[in-house]
C-alpha atoms as a PDB file:
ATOM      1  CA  UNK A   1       0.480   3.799 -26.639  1.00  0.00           C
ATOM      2  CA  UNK A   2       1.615   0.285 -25.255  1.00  0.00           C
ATOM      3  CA  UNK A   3      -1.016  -0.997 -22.727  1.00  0.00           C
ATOM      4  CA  UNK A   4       1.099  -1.125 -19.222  1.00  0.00           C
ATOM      5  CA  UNK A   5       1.278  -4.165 -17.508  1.00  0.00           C
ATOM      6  CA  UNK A   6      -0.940  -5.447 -14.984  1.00  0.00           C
ATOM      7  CA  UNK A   7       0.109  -7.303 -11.751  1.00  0.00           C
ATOM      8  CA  UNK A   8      -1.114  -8.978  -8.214  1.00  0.00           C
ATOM      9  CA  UNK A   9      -0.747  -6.241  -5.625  1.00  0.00           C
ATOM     10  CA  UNK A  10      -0.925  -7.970  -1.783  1.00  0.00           C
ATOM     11  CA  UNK A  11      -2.192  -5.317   0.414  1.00  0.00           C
ATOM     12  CA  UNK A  12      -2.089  -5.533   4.289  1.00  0.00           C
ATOM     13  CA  UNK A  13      -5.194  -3.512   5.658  1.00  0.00           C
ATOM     14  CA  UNK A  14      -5.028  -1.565   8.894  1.00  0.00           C
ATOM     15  CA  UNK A  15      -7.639  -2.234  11.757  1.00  0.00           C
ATOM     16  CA  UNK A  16     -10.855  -0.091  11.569  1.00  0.00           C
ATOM     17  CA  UNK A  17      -9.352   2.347  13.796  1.00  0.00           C
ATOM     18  CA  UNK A  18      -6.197   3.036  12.247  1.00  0.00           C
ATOM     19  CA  UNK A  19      -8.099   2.678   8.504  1.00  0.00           C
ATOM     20  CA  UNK A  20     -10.781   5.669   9.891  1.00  0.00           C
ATOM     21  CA  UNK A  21      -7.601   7.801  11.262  1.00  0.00           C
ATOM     22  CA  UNK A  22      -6.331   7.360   7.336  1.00  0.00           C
ATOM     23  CA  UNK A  23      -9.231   7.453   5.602  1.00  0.00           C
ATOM     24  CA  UNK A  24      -9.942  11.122   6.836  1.00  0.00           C
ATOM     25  CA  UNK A  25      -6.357  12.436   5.909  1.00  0.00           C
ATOM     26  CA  UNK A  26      -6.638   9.947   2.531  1.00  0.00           C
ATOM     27  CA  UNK A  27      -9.803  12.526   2.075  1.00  0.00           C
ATOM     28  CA  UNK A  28      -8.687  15.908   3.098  1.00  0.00           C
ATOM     29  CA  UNK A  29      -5.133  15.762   1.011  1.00  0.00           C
ATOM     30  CA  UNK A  30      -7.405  14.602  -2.140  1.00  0.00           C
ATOM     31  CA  UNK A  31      -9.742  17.350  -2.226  1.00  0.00           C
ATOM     32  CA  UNK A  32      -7.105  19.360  -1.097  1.00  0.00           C
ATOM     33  CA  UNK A  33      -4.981  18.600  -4.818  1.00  0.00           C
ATOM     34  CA  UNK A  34      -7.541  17.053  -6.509  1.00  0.00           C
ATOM     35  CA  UNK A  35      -6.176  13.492  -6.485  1.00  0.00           C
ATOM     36  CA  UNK A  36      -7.619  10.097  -6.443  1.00  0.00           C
ATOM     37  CA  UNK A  37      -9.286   8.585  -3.426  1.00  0.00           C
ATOM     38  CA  UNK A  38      -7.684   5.042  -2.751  1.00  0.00           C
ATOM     39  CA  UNK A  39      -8.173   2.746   0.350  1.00  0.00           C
ATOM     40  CA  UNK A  40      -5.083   2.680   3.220  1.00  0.00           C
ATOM     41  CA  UNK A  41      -2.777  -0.056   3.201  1.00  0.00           C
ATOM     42  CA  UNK A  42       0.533  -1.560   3.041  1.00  0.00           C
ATOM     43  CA  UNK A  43       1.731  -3.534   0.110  1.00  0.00           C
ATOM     44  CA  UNK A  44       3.560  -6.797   0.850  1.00  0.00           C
ATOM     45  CA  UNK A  45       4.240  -8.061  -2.286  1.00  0.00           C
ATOM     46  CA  UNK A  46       3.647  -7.700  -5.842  1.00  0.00           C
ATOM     47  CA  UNK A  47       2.753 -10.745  -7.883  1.00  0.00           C
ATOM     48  CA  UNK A  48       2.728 -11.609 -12.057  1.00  0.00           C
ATOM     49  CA  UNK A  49      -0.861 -11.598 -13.443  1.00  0.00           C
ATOM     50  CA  UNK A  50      -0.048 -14.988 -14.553  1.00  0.00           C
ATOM     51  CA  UNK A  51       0.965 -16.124 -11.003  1.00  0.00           C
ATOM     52  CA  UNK A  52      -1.448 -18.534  -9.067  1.00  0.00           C
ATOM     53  CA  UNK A  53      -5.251 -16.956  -8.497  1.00  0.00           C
ATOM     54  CA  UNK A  54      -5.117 -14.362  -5.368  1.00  0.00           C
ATOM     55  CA  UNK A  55      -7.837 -16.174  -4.122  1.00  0.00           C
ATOM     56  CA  UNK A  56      -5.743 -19.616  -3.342  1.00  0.00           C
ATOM     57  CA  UNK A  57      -2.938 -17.587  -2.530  1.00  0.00           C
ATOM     58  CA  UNK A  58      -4.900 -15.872   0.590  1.00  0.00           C
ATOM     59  CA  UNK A  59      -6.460 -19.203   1.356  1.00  0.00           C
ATOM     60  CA  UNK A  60      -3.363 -20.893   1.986  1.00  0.00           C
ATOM     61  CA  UNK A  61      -2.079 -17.989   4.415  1.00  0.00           C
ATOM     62  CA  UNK A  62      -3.112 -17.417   8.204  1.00  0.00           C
ATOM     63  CA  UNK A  63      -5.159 -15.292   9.634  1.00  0.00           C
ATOM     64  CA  UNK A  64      -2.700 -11.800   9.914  1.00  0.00           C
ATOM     65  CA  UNK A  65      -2.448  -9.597  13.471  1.00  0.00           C
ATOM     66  CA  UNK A  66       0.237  -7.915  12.679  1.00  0.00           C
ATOM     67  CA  UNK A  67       1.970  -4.026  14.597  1.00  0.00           C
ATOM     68  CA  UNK A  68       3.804  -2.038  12.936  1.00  0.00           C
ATOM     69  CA  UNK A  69       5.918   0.482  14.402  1.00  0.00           C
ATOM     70  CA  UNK A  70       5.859   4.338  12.592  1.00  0.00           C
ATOM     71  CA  UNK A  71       8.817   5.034  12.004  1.00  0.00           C
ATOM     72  CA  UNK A  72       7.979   8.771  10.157  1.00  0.00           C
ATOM     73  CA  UNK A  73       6.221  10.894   7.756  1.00  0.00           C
ATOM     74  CA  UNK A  74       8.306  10.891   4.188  1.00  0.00           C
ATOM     75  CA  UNK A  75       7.787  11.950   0.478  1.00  0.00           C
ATOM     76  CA  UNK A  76       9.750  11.301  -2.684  1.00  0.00           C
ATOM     77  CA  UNK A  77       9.188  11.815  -6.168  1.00  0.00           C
ATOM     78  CA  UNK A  78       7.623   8.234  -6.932  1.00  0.00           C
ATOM     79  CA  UNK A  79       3.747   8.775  -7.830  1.00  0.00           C
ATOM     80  CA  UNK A  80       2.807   6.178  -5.407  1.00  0.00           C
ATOM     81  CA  UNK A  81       4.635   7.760  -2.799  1.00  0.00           C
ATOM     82  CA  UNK A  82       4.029  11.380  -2.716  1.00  0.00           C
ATOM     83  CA  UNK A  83       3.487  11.276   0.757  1.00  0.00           C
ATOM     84  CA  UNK A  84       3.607   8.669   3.168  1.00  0.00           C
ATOM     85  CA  UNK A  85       3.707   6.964   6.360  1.00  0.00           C
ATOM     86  CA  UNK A  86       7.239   4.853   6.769  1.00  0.00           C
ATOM     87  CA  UNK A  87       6.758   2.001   8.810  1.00  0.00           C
ATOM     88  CA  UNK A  88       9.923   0.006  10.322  1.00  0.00           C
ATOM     89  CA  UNK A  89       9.961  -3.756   9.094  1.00  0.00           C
ATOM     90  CA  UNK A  90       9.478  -6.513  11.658  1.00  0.00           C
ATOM     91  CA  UNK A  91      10.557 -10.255  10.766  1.00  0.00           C
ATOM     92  CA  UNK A  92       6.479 -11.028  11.388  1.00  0.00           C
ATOM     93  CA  UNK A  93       5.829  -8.972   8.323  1.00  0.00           C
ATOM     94  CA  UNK A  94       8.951 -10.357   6.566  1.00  0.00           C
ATOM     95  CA  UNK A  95       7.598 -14.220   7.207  1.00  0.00           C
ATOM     96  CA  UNK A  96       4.358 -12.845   5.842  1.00  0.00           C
ATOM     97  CA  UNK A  97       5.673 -11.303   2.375  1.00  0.00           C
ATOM     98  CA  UNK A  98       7.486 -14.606   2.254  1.00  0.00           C
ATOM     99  CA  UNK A  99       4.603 -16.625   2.809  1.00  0.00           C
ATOM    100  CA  UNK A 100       2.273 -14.549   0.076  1.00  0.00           C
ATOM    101  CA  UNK A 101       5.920 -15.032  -2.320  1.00  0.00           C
ATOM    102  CA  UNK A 102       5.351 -19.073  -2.051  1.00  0.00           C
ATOM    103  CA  UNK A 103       1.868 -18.971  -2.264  1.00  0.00           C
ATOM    104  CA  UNK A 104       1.695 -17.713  -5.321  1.00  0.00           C
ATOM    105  CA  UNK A 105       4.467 -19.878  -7.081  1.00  0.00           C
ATOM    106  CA  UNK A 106       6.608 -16.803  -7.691  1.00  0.00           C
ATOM    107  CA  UNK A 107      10.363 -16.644  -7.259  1.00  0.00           C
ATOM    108  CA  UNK A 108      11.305 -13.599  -7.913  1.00  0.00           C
ATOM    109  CA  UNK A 109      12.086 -11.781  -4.632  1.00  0.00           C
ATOM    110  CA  UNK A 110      10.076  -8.960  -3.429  1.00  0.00           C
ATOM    111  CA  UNK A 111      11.808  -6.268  -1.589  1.00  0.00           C
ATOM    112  CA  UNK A 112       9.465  -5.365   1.623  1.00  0.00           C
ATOM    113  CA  UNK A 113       9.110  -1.586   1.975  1.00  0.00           C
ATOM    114  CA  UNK A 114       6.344  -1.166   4.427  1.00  0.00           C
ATOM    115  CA  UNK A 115       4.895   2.202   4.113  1.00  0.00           C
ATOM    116  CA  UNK A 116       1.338   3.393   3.831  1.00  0.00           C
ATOM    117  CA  UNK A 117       0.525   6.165   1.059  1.00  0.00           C
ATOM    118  CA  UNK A 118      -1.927   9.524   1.916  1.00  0.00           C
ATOM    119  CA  UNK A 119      -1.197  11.256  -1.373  1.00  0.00           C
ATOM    120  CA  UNK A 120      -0.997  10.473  -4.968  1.00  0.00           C
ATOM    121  CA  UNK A 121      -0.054  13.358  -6.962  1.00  0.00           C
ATOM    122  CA  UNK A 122       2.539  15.660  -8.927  1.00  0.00           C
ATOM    123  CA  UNK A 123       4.002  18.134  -6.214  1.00  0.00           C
ATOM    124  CA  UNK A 124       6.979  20.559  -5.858  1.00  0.00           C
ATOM    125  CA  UNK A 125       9.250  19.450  -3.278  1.00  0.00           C
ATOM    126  CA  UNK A 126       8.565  22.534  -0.805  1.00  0.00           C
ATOM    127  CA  UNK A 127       4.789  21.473  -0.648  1.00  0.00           C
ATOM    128  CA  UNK A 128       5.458  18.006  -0.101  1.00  0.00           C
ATOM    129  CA  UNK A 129       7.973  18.856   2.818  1.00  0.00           C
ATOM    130  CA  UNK A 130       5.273  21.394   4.378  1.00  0.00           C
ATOM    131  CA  UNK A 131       2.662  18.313   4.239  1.00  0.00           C
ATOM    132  CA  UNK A 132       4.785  15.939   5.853  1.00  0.00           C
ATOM    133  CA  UNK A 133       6.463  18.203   8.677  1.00  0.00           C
ATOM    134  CA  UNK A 134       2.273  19.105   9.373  1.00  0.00           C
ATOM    135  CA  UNK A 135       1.118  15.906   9.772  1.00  0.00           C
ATOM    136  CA  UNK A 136       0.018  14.123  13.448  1.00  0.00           C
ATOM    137  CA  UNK A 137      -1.276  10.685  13.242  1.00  0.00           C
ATOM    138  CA  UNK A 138      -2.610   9.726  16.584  1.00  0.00           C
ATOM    139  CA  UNK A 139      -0.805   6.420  17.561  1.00  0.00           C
ATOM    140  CA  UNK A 140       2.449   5.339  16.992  1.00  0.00           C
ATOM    141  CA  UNK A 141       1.924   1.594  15.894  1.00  0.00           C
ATOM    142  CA  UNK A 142      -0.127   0.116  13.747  1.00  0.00           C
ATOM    143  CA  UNK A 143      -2.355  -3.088  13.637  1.00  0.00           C
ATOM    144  CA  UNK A 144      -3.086  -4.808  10.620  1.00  0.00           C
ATOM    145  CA  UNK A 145      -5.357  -7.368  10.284  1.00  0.00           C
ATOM    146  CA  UNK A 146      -6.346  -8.200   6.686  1.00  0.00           C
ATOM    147  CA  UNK A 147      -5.130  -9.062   3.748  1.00  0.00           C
ATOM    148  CA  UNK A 148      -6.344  -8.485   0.029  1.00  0.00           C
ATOM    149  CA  UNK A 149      -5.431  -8.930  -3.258  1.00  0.00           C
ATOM    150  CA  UNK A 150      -6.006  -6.111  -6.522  1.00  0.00           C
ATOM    151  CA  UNK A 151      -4.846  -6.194  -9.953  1.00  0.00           C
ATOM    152  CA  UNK A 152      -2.976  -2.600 -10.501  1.00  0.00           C
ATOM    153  CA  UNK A 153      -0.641  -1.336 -13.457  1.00  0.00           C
ATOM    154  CA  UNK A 154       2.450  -1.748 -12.993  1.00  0.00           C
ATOM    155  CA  UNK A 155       4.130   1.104 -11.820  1.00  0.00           C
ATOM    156  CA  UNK A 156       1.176   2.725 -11.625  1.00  0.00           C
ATOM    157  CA  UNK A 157       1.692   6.827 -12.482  1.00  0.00           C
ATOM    158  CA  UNK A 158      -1.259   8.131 -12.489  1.00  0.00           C
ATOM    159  CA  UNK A 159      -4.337   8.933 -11.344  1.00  0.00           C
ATOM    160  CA  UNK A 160      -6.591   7.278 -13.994  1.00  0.00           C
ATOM    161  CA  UNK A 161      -4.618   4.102 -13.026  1.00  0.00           C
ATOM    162  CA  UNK A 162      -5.468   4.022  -9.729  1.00  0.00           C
ATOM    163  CA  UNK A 163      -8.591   4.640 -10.433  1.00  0.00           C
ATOM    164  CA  UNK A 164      -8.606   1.265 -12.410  1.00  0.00           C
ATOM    165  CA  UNK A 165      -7.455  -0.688  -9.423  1.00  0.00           C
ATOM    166  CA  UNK A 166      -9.865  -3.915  -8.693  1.00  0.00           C
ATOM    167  CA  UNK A 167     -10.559  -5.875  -6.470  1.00  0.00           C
ATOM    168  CA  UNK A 168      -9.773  -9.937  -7.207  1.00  0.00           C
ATOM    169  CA  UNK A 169     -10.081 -11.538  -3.296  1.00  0.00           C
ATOM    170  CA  UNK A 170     -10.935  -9.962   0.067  1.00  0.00           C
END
């Protein structure tokens, strides 16, 4: 089989609030299907290997206080987005994913889709609608206030690939 590859993933981190809140239902819905544990965020923008080192790229890049608005609970049949929390784009996150883009010497656009994931996992499309008509998040907005950078397959599809995620700068 043909090793998959790897990119830059640019994840926006929620405040320690917000990342508890998540956590716990990141928790519950694993053990619940037996899926992989993976830490809450957003991603911005998804970079070559072979682009500039994540490291330089976040050094170049203000410090990041940035709301997001919920805008609901969805699902689809993407791995990465079994379940998830849609969040409505701002031009603040927008400058952001375009500022991460330049950083890293990339041109290739990246289309901003700002959600946060709570499930990985193979479902039927009844289960996944019961999960996301049941779940109550406590706050309607968001803040984010970190940034980090992994290496990830890309797409990622399953759970042994997410559990291969690293970390390459806080």
């Amino acid at each position: 089989m043909a090793k998959k590859a790897q990119a830059i993933a640019y994840w926006l981190l929620p405040d320690a609030v917000a990342r508890e809140v998540f956590w716990r239902e990141i928790g519950e819905l694993a053990e619940q299907f037996s899926a992989p544990l993976f830490e809450p965020h957003v991603t911005i923008f998804i970079a070559p290997e072979n682009s500039r080192p994540p490291l330089e790229v976040l050094r170049d890049l203000p410090s990041v206080n940035i709301e997001l608005t919920i805008h609901s609970i969805r699902f689809s049949e993407q791995f990465t987005k079994t379940l998830f929390v849609q969040f409505e784009i701002n031009s603040t996150l927008q400058q952001l994913g375009h500022a991460i883009r330049k950083a890293s010497g990339v041109q290739d656009r990246y289309l901003i889709d700002p959600h946060l994931s709570l499930l990985y996992a193979k479902l039927p499309l009844e289960t996944k609608r019961r999960l996301a008509d049941k779940i109550r998040l406590p706050f309607r907005a968001v803040c984010f206030t970190s940034i980090c950078a992994m290496r990830c397959a890309r797409p990622t599809t399953t759970a042994i690939e997410v559990g291969q995620w690293k970390l390459l700068a806080p």
